[in-house]
Protein backbone atom coordinates (compact mmCIF):
# COMPACT_ATOMS: atom_id res chain seq x y z
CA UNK A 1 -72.53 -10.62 -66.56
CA UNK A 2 -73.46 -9.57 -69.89
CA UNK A 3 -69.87 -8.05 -70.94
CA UNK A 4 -66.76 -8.96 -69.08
CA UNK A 5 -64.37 -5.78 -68.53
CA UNK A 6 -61.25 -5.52 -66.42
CA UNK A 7 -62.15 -3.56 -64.05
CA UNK A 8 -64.74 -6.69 -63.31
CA UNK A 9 -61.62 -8.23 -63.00
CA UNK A 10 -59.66 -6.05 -60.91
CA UNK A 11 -61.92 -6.02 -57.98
CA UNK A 12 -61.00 -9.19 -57.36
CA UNK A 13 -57.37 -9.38 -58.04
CA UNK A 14 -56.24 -6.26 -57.63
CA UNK A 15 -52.34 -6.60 -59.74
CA UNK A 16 -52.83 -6.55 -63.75
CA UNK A 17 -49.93 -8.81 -63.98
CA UNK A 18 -51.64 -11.63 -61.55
CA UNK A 19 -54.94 -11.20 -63.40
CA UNK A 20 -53.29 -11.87 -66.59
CA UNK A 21 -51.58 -14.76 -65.33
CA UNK A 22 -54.61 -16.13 -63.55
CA UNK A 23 -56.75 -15.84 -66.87
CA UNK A 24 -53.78 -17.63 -69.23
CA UNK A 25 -53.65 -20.31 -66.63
CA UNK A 26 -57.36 -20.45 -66.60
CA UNK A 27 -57.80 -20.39 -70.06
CA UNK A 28 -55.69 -23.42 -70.44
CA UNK A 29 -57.38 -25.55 -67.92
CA UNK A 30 -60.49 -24.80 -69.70
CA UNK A 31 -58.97 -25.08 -73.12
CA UNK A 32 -57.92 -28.61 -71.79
CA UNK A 33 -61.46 -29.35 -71.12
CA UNK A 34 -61.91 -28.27 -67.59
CA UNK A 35 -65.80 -27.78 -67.30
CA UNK A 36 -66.18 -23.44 -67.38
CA UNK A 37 -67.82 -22.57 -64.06
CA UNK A 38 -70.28 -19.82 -65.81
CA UNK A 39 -72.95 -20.56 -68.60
CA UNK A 40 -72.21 -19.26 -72.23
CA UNK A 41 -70.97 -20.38 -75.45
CA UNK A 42 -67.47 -17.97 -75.20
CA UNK A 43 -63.84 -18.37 -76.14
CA UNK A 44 -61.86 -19.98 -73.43
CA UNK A 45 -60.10 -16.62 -72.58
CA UNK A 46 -63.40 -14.65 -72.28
CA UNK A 47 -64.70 -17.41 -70.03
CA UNK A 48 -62.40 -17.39 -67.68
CA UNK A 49 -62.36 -13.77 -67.35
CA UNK A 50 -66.06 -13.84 -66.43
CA UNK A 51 -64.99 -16.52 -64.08
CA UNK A 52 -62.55 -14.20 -62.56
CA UNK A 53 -64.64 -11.23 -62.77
CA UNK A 54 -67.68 -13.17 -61.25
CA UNK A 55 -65.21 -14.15 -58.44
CA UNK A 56 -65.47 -17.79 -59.13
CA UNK A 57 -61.64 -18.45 -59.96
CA UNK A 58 -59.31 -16.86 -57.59
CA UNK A 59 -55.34 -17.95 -56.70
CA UNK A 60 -54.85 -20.33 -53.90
CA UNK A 61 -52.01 -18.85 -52.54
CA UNK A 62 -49.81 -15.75 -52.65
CA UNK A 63 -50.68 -13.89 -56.15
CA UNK A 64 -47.07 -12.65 -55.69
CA UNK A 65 -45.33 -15.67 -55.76
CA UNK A 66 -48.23 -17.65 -58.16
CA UNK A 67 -46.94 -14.77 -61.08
CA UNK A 68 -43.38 -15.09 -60.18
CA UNK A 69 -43.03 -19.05 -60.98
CA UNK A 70 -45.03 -18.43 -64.08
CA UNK A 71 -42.32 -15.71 -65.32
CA UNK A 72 -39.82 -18.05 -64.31
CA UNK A 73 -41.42 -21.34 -66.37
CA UNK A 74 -41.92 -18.75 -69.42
CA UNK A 75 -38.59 -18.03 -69.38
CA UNK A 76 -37.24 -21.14 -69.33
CA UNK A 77 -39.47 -21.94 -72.21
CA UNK A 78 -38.43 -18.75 -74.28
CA UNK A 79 -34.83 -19.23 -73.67
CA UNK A 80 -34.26 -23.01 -75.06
């Protein structure tokens, strides 16, 4: 995948707000040093939308619920 889009990304996770959070979480394993799972020399967040997009990285469970915790963690943050 020469150019990563979001509609790449959207066929495989279908809610905007879930993709986002998928890719921030993403980003930060790989920002962490997580080895990426596609070849290039990209920013973090551009890697692990071609992940996504390539339909290597996809949630584990419920989407739903995956993007609910993360608003409520964010929050928590936000609000100290």
């Amino acid at each position: 995948m020469a150019r990563v889009t979001v509609e790449d990304c959207l066929e495989q996770e279908e809610n905007r707000f879930a993709l986002v959070v998928l890719a921030a979480l993403r980003t930060r394993q790989i920002m962490k040093g997580s080895p990426a799972l596609v070849s290039g020399k990209n920013k973090a967040a551009v890697m692990a939308l071609r992940e996504i997009g390539e339909g290597k990285v996809h949630w584990n469970r419920n989407s739903q619920e995956a993007v609910q915790e993360w608003i409520d963690q964010t929050k928590n943050i936000i609000l100290r």
